[in-house]
PDB file of N, CA and C in Angstrom:
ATOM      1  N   UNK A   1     -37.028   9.779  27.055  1.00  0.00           N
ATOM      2  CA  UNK A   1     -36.856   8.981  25.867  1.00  0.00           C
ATOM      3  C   UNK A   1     -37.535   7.630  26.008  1.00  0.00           C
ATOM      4  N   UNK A   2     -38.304   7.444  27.334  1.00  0.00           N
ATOM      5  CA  UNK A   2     -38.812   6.187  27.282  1.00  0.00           C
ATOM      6  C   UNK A   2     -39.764   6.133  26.308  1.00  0.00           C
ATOM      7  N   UNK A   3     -40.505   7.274  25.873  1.00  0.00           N
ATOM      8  CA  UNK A   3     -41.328   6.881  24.662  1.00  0.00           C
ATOM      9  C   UNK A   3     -41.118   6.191  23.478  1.00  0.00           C
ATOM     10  N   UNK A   4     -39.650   6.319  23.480  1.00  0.00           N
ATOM     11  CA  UNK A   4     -39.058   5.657  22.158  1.00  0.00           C
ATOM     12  C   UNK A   4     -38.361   4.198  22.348  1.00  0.00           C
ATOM     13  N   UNK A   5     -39.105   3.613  22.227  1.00  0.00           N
ATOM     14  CA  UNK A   5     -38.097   2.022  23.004  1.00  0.00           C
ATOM     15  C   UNK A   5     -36.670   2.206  21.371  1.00  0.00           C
ATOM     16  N   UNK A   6     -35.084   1.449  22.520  1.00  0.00           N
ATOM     17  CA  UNK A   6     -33.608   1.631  22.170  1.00  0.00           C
ATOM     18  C   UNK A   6     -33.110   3.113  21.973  1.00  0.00           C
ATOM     19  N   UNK A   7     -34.265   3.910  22.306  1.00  0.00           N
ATOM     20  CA  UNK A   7     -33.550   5.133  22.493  1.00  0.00           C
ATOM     21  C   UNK A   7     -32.811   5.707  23.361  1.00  0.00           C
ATOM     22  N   UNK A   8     -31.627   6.124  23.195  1.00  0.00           N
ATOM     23  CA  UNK A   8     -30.551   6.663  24.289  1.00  0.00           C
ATOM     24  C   UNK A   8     -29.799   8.084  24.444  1.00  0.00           C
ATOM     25  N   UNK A   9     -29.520   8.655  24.836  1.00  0.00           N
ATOM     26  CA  UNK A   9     -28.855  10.165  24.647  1.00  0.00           C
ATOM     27  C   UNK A   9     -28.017  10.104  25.834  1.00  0.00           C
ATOM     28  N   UNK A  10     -26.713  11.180  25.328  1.00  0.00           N
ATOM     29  CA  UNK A  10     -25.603  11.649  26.190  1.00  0.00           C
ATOM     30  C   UNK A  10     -26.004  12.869  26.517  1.00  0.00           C
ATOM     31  N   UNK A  11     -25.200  13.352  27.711  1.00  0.00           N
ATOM     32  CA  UNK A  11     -25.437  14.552  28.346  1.00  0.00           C
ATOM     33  C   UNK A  11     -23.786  15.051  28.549  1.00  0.00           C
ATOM     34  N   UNK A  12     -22.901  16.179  28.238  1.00  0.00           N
ATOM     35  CA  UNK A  12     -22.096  16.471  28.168  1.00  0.00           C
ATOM     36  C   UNK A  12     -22.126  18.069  28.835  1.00  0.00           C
ATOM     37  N   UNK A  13     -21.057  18.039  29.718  1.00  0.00           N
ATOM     38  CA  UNK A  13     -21.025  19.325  30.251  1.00  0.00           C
ATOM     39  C   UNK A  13     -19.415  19.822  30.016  1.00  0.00           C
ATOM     40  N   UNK A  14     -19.012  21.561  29.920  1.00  0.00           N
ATOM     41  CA  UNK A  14     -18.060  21.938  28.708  1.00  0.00           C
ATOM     42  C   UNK A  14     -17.564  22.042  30.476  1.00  0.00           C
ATOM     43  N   UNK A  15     -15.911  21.701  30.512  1.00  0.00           N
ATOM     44  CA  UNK A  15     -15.198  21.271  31.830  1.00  0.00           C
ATOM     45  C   UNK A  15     -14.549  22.603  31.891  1.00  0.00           C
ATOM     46  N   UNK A  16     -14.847  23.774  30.605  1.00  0.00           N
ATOM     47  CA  UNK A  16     -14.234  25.401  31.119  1.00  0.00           C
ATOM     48  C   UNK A  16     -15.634  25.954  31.479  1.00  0.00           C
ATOM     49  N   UNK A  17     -16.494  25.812  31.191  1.00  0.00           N
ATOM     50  CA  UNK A  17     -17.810  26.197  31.503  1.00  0.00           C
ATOM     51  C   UNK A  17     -18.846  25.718  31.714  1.00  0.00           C
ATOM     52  N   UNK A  18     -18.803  25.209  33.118  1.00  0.00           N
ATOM     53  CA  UNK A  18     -19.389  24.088  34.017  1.00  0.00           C
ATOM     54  C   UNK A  18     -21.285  24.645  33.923  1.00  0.00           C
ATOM     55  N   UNK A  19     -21.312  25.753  33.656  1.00  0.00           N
ATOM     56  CA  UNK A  19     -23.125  25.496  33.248  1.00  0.00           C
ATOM     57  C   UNK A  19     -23.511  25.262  32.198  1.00  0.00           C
ATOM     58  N   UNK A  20     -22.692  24.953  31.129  1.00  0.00           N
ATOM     59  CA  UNK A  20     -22.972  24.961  29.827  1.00  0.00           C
ATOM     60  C   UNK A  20     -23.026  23.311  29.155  1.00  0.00           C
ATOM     61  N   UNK A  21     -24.474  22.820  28.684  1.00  0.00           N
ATOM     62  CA  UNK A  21     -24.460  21.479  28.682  1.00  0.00           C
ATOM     63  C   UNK A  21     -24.761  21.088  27.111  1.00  0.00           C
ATOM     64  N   UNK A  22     -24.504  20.519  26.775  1.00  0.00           N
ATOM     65  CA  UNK A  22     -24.928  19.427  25.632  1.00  0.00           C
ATOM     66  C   UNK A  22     -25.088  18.168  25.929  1.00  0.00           C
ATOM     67  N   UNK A  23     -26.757  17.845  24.989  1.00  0.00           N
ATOM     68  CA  UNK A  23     -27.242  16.705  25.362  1.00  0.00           C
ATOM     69  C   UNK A  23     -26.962  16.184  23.910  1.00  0.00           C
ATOM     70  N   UNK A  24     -26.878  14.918  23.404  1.00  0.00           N
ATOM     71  CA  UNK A  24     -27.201  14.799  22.365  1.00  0.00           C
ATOM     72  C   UNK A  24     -27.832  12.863  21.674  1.00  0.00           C
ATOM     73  N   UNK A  25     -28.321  12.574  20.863  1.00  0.00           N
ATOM     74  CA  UNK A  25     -28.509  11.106  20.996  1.00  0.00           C
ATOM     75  C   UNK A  25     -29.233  10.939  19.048  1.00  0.00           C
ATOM     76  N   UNK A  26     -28.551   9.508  19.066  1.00  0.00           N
ATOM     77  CA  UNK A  26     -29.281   9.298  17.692  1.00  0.00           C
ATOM     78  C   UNK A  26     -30.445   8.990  17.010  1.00  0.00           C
ATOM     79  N   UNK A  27     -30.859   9.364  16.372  1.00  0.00           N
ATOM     80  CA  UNK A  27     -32.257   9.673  15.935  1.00  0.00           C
ATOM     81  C   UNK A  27     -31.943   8.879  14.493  1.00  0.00           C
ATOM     82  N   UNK A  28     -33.403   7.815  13.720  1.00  0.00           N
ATOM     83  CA  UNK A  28     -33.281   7.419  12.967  1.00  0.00           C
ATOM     84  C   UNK A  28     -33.667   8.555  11.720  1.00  0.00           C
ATOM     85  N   UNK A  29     -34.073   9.539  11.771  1.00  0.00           N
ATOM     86  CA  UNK A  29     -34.663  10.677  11.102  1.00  0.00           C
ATOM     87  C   UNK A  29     -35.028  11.530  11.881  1.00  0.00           C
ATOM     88  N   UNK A  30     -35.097  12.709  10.809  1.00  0.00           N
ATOM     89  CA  UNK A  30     -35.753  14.276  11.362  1.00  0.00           C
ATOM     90  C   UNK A  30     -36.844  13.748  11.865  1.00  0.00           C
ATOM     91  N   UNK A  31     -37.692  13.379  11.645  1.00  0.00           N
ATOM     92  CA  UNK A  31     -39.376  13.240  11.751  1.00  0.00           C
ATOM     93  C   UNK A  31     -39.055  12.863  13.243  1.00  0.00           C
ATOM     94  N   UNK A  32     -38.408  11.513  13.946  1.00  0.00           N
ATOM     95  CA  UNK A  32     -38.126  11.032  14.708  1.00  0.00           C
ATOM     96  C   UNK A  32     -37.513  12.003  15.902  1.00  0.00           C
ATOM     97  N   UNK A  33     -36.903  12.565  15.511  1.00  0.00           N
ATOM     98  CA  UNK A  33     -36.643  13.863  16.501  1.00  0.00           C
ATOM     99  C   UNK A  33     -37.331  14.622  16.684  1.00  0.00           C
ATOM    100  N   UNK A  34     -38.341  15.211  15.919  1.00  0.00           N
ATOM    101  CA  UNK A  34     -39.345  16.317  16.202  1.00  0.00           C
ATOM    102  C   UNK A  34     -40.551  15.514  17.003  1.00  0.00           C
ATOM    103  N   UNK A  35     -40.779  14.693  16.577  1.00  0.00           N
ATOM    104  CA  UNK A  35     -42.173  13.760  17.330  1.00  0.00           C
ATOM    105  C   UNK A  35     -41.249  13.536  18.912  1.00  0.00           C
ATOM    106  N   UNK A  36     -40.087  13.543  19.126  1.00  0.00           N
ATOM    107  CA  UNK A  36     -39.934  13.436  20.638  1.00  0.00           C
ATOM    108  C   UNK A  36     -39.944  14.373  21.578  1.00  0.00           C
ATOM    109  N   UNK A  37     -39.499  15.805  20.511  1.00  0.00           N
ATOM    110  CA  UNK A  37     -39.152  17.308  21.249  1.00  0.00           C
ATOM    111  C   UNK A  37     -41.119  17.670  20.921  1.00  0.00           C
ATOM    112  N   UNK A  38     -41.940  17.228  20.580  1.00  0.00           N
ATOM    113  CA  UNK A  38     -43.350  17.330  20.278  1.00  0.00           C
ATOM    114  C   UNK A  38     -43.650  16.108  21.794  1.00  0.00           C
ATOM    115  N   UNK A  39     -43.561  15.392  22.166  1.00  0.00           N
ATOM    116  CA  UNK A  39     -44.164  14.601  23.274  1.00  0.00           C
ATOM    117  C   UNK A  39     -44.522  15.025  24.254  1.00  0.00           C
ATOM    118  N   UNK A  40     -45.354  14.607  24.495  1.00  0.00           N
ATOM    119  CA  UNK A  40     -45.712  15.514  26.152  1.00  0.00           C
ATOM    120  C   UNK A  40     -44.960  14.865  27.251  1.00  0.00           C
ATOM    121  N   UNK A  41     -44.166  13.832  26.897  1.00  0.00           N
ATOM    122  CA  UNK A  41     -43.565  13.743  28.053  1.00  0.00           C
ATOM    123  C   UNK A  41     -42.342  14.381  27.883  1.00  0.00           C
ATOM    124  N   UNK A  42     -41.601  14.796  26.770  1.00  0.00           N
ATOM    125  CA  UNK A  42     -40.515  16.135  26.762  1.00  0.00           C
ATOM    126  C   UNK A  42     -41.175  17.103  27.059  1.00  0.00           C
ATOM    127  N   UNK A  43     -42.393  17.651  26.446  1.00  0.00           N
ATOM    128  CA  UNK A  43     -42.415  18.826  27.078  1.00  0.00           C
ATOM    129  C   UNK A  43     -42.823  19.444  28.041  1.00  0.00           C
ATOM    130  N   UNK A  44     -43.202  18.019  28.832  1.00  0.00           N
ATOM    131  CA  UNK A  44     -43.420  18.413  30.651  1.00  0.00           C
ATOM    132  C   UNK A  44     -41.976  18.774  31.158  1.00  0.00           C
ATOM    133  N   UNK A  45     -41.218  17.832  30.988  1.00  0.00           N
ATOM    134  CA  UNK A  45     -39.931  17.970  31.441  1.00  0.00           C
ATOM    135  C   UNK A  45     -39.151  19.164  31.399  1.00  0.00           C
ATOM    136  N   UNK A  46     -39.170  19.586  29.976  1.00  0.00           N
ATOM    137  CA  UNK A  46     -38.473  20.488  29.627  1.00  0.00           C
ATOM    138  C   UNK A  46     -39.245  21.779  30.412  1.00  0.00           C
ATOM    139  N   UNK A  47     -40.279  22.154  30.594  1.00  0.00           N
ATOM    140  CA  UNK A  47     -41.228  22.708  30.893  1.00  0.00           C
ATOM    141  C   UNK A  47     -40.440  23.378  32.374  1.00  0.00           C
ATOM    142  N   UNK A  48     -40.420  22.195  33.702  1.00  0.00           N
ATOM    143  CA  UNK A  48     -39.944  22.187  34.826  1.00  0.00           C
ATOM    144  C   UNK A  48     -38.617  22.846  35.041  1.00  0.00           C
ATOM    145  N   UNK A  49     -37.785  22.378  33.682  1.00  0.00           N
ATOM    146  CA  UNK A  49     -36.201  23.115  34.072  1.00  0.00           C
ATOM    147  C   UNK A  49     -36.105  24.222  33.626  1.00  0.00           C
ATOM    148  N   UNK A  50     -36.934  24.672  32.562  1.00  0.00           N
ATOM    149  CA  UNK A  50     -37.194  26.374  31.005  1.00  0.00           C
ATOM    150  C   UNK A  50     -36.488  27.073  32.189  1.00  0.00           C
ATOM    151  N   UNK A  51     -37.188  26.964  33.337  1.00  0.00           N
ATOM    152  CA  UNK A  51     -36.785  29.007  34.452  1.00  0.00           C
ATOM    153  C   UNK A  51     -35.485  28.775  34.548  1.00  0.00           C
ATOM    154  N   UNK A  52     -34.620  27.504  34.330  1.00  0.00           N
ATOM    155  CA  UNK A  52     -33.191  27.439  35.228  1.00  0.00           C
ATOM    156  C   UNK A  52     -32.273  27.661  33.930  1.00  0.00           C
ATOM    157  N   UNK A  53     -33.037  27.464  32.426  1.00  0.00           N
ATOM    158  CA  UNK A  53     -32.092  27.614  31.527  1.00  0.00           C
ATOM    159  C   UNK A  53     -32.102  29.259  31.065  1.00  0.00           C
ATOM    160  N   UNK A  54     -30.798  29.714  30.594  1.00  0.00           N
ATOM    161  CA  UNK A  54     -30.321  30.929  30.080  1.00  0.00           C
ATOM    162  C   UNK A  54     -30.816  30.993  28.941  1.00  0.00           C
ATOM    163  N   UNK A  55     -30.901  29.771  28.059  1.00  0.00           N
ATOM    164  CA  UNK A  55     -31.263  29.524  26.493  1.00  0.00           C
ATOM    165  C   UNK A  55     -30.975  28.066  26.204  1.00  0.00           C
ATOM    166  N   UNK A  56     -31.714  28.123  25.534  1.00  0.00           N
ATOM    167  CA  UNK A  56     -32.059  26.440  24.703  1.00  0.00           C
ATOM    168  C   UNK A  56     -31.698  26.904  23.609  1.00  0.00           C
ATOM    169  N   UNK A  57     -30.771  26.118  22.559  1.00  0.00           N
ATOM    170  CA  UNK A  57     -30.468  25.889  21.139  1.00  0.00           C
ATOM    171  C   UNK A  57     -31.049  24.250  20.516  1.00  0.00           C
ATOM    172  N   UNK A  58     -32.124  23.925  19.800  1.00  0.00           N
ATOM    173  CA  UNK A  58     -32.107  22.725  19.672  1.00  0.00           C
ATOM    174  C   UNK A  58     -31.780  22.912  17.901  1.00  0.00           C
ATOM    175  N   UNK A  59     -30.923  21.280  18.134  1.00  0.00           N
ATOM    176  CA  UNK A  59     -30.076  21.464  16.420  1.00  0.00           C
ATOM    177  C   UNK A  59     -30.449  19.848  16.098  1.00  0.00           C
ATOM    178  N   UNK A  60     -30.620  20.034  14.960  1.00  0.00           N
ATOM    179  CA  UNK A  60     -30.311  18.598  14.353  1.00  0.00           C
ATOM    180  C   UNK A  60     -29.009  18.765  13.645  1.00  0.00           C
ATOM    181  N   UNK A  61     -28.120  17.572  13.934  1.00  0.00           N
ATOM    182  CA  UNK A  61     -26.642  17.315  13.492  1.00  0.00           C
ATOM    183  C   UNK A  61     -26.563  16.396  12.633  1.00  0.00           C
ATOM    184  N   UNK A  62     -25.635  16.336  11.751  1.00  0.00           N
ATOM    185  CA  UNK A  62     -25.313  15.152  10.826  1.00  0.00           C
ATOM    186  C   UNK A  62     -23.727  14.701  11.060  1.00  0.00           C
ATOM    187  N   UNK A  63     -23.941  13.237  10.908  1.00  0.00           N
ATOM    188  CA  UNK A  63     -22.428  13.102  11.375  1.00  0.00           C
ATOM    189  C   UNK A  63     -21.815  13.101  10.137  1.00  0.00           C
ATOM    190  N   UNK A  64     -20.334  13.669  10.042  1.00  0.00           N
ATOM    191  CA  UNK A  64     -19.930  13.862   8.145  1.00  0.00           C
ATOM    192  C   UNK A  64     -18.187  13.066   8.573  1.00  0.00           C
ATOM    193  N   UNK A  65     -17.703  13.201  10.088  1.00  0.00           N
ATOM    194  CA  UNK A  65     -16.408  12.245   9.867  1.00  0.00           C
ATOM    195  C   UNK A  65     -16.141  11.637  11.413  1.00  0.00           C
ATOM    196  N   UNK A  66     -15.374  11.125  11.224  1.00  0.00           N
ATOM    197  CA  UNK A  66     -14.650  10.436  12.494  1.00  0.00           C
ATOM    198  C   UNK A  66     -13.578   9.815  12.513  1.00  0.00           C
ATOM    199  N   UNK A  67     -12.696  10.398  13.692  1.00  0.00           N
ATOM    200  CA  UNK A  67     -11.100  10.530  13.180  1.00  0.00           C
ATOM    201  C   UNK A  67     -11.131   9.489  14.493  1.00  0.00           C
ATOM    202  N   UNK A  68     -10.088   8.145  14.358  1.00  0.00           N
ATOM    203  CA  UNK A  68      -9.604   7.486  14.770  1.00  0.00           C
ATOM    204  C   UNK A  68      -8.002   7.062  15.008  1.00  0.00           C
TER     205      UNK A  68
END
């Protein structure tokens, strides 16, 4: 994400199913997310780990609530 200066992302792993990860981080727009999963410096990266993953799901999310 250094390509994107104030860009940040979480990495979350499910504590019943310790290989199973979610990354996730905010994006000012679609466009903005695809131009990063399009970078060559994601897709070197991603590139290196592909053999260790089972499957990749990439989603764009919208946030709709938040319970406090």
């Amino acid at each position: 994400m250094r390509a994107f200066p104030g860009a940040h992302g979480t990495l979350l792993r499910d504590t019943e199913r310790p290989n199973v990860f979610i990354s996730f981080g905010p994006w000012p727009d679609k466009e903005a997310a695809a131009r990063w999963r399009a970078a060559d410096g994601f897709q070197k990266h991603f590139a290196a780990i592909r053999q260790t993953l089972e499957r990749f799901e990439p989603l764009l999310l919208e946030h709709v609530a938040t319970k406090r």
